[in-house]
Protein backbone atom coordinates (compact mmCIF):
# COMPACT_ATOMS: atom_id res chain seq x y z
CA UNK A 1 115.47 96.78 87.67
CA UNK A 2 116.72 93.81 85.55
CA UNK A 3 120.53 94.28 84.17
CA UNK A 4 120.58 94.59 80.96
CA UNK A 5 122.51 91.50 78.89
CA UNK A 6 124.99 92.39 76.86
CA UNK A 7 126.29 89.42 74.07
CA UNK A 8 130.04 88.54 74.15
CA UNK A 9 131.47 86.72 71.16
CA UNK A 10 134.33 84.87 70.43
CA UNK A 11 136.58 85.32 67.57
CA UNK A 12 138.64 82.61 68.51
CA UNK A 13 141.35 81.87 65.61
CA UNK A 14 140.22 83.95 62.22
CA UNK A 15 142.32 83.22 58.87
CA UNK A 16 145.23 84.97 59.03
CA UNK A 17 147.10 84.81 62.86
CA UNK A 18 149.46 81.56 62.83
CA UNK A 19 151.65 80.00 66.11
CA UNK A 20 154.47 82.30 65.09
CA UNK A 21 153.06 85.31 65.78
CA UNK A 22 150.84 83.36 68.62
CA UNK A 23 151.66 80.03 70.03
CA UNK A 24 148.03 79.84 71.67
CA UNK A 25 146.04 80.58 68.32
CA UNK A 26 144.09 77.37 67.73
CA UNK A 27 144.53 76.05 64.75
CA UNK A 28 143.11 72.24 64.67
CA UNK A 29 139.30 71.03 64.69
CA UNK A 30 140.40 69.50 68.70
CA UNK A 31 142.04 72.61 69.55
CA UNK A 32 139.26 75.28 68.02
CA UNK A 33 136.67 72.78 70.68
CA UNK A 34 138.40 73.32 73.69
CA UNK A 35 139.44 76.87 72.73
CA UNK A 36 135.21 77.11 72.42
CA UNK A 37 134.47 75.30 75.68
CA UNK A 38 136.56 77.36 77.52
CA UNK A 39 134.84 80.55 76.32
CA UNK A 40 131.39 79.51 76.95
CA UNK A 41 132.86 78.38 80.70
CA UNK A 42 134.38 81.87 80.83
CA UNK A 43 131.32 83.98 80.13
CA UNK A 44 130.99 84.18 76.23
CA UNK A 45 127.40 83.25 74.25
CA UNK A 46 128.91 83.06 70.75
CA UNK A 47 131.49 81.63 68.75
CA UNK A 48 132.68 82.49 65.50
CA UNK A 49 134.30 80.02 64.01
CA UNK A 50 136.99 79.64 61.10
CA UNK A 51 138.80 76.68 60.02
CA UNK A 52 142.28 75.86 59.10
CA UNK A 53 143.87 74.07 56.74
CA UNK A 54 146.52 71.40 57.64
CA UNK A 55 149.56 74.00 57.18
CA UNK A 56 147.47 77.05 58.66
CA UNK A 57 145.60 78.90 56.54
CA UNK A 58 142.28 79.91 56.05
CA UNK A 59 139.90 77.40 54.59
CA UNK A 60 136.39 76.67 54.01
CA UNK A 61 136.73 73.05 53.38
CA UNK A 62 133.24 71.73 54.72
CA UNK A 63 134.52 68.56 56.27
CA UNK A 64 136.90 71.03 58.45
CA UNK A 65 133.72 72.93 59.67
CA UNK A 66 132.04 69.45 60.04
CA UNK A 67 134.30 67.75 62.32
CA UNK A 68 134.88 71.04 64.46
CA UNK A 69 131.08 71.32 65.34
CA UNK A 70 130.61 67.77 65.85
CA UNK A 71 133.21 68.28 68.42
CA UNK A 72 131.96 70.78 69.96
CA UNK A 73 128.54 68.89 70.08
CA UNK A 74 130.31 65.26 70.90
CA UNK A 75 132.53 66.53 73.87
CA UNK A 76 130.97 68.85 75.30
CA UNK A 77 127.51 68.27 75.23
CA UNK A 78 126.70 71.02 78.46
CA UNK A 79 127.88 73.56 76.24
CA UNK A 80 125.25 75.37 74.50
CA UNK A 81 127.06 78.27 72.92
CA UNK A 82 125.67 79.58 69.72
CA UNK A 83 127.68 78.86 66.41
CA UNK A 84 128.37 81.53 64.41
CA UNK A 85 130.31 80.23 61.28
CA UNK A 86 132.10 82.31 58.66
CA UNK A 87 131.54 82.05 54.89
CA UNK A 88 134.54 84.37 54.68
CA UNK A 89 137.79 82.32 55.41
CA UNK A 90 139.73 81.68 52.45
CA UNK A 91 139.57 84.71 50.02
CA UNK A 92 140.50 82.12 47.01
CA UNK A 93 137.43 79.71 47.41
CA UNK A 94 134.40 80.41 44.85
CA UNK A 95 130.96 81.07 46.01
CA UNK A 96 129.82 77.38 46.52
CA UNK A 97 132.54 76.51 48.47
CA UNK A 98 132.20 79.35 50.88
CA UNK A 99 128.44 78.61 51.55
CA UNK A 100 128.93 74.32 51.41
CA UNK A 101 129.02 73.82 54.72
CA UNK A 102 125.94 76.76 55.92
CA UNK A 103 123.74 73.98 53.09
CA UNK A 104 125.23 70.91 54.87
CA UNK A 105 125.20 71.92 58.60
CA UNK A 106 122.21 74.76 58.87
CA UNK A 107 123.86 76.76 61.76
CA UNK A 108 122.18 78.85 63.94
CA UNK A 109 124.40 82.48 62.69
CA UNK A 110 126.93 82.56 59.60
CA UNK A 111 128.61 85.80 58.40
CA UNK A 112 127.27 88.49 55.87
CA UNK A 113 129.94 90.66 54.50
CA UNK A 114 128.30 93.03 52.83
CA UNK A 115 129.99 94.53 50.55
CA UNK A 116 133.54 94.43 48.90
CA UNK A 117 137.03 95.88 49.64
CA UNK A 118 141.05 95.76 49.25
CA UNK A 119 141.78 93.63 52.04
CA UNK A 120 145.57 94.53 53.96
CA UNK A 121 146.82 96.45 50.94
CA UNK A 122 147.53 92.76 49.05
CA UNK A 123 144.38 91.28 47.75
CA UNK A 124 140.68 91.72 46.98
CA UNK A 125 137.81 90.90 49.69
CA UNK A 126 134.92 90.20 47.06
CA UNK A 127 131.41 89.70 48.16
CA UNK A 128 129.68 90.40 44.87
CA UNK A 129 125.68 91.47 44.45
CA UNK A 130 125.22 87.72 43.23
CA UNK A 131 126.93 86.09 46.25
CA UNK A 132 125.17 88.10 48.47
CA UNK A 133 121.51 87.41 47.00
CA UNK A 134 122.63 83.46 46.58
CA UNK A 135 123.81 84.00 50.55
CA UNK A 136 120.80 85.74 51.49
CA UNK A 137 118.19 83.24 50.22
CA UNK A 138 120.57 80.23 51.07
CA UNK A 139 120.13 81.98 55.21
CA UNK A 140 116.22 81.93 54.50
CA UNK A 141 116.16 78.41 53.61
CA UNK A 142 118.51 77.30 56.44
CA UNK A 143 116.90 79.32 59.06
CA UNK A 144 120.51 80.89 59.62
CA UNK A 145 120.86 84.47 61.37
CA UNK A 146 123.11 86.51 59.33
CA UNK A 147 125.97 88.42 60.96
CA UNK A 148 125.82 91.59 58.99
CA UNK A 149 129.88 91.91 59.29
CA UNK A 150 130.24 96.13 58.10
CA UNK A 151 134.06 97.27 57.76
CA UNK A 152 132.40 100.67 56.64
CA UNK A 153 129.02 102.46 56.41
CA UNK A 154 128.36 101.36 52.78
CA UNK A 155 128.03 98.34 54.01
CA UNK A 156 125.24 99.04 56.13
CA UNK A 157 123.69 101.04 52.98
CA UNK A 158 124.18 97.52 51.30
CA UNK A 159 122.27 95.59 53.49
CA UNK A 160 118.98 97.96 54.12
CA UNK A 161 118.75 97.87 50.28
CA UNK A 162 118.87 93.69 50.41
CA UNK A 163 116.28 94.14 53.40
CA UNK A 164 114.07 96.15 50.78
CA UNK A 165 114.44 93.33 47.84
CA UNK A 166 113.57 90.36 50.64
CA UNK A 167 117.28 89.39 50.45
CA UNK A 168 117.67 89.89 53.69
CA UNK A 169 114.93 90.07 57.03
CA UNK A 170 114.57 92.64 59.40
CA UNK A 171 115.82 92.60 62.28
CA UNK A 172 119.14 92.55 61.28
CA UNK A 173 122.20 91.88 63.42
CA UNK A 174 125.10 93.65 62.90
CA UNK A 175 129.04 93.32 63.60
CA UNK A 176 130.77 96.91 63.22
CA UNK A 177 134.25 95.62 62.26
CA UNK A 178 136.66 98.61 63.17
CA UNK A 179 140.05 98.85 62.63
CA UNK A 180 140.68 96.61 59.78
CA UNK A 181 142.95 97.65 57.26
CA UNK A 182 141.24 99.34 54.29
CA UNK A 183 138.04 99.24 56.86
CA UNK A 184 136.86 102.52 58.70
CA UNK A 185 139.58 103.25 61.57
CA UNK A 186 138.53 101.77 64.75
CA UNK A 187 137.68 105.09 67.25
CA UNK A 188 134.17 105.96 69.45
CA UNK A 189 133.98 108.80 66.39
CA UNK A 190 133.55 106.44 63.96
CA UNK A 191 131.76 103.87 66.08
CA UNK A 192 129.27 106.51 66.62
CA UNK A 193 128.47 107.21 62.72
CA UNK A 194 128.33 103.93 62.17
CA UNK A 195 125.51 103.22 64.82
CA UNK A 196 123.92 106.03 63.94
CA UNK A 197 123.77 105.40 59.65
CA UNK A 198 122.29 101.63 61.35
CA UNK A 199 119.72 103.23 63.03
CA UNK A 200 118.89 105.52 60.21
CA UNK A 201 118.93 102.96 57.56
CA UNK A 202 118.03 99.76 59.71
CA UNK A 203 115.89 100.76 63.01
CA UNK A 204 115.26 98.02 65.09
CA UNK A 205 118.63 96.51 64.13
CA UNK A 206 120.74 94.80 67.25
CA UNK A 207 124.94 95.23 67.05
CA UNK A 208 128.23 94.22 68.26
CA UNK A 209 131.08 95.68 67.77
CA UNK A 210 135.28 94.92 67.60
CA UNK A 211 138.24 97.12 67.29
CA UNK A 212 141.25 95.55 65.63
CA UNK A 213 145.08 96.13 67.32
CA UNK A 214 145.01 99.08 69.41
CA UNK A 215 141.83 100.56 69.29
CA UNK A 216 140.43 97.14 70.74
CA UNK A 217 140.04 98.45 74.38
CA UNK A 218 138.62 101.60 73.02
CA UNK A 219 135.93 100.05 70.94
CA UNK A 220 135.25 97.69 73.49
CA UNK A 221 134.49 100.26 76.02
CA UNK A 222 132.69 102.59 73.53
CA UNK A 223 130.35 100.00 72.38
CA UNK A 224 129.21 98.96 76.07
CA UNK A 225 128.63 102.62 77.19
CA UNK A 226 126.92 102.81 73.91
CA UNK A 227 124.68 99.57 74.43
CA UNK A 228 126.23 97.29 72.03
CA UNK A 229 127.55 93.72 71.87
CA UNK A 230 131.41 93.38 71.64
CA UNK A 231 133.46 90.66 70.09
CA UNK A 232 136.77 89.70 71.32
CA UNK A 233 139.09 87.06 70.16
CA UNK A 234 142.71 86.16 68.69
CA UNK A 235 140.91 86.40 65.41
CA UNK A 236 141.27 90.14 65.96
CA UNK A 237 144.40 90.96 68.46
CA UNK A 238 147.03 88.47 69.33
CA UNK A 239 148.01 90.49 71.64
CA UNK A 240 146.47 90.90 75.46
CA UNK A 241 148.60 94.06 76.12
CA UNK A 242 150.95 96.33 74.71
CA UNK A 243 153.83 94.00 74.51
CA UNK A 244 151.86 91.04 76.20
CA UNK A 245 151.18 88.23 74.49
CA UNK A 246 147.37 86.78 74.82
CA UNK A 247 147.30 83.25 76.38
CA UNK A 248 144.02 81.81 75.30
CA UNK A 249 140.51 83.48 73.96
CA UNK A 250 139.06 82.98 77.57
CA UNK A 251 141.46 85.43 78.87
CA UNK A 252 139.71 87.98 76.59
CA UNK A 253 136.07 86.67 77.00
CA UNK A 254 137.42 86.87 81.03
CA UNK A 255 137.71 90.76 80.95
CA UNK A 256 135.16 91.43 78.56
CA UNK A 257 132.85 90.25 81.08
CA UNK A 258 134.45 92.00 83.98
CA UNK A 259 133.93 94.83 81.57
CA UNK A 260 130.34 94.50 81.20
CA UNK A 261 129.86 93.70 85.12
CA UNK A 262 132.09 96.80 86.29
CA UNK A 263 129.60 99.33 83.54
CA UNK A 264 126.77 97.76 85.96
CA UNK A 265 125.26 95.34 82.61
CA UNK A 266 125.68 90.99 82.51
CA UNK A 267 127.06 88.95 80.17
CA UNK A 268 124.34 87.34 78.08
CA UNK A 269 123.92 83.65 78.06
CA UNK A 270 123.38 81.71 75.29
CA UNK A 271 119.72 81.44 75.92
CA UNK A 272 119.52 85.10 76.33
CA UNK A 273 121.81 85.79 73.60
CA UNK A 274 119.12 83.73 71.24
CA UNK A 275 116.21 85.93 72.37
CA UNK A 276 118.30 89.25 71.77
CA UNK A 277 118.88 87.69 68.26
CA UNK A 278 115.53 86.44 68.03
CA UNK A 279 117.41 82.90 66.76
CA UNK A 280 114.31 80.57 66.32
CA UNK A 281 116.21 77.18 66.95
């Protein structure tokens, strides 16, 4: 009996964590392509990418997303890692800007957030019903997957009722984002409802799944027994350990995979990661 694949992704930098709180968070277009390579060497089939401005923040400047998969393309040209890019990394930019460079470049997966929140107690996380149809249609035209990001079950509520309006195309592909602040705690509990208001509300639906801070290794875990795709990454936990500090994203893509292979499943490879995802290109 074949093994079944299970999809690693790669979180590999996010918006927020900087070199103080991580030296090894990649922050530069040359850094975020060898911080790629060396997940795809190490076992993972996606990347999600964010981009960073030239004092470390989170940006969606277009020409930063350009130059980062042309990169990726230019020097290693072996690597064939699906790009997954976020139209969520700078909660200041308006809706064009966040969607610029999913018009310029056409990627194969971009990010859905689907739905709005307080984000860390400080600020507003705004996806508003207009962004979302404008995102929606803009991912029909591009022939981009979208990544279905949920930090709580309303989300997924959200998205079946943009499947019914043709906003969005069935099958949809989830990421259960756990353990975000202001998000649903991270815990097999809560992973459980939330698979089970997907199935409910989008059957046929594939999923990953990430736990933020210390209920990473717990989600992780839960979502493999439970036949999910996980996502690991310094966009999520800077930390490797409980007072261990993580020295690269391969490190985590490196267990993740001896994860999978110890629960008796295989890491996905790109090519089988785009016929899980049913990614036409």
């Amino acid at each position: 009996m074949a093994k079944k694949k299970t999809i690693i992704t790669a979180a590999v930098t996010g918006a927020w964590p900087k070199k103080e709180n991580n030296p090894n968070v990649p922050m530069t277009p040359e850094e975020i392509c060898e911080d790629v390579y060396a997940c795809w060497k190490a076992g993972a089939a996606v990347a999600h990418l964010h981009m960073r401005d030239d004092e470390g923040n989170g940006t969606m400047d277009h020409e930063k997303f350009r130059k980062t998969v042309d990169l990726i393309h230019t020097e290693h040209p072996d690597c064939d890692i699906i790009l997954n890019l976020t139209t969520s990394g700078d909660i200041y930019a308006d809706d064009d800007i966040r969607v610029q460079h999913v018009r310029e470049l056409k990627p194969e997966m971009a990010s859905y957030d689907c739905g709005s929140m307080n984000w860390l107690n400080a600020s507003l996380f705004i996806n508003s019903p207009e962004f979302l149809e404008k995102c929606g249609k803009l991912f029909q035209e591009t022939d981009t997957k979208p990544e279905v990001e949920a930090f709580d079950p309303g989300m997924i509520a959200n998205a079946a009722y943009y499947v019914k309006k043709g906003i969005l195309k069935a099958p949809l592909h989830f990421q259960f984002c756990m353990g975000c602040a202001n998000g649903i705690p991270g815990s097999l509990k809560n992973l459980l409802f939330m698979k089970e208001t997907m199935d409910q509300l989008c059957p046929g639906s594939t999923w990953s799944a990430f736990g933020v801070g210390h209920s990473a290794m717990e989600v992780m875990y839960a979502t493999i027994a439970l036949g999910g795709n996980i996502r690991v990454g310094m966009e999520d936990n800077v930390m490797y350990a409980k007072g261990q500090l993580a020295e690269s994203n391969a490190q985590f893509v490196a267990r993740a995979k001896r994860v999978i292979e110890e629960y008796g499943n295989e890491a996905a490879s790109p090519a089988e990661a785009r016929e899980i995802l049913g990614l036409g290109k």
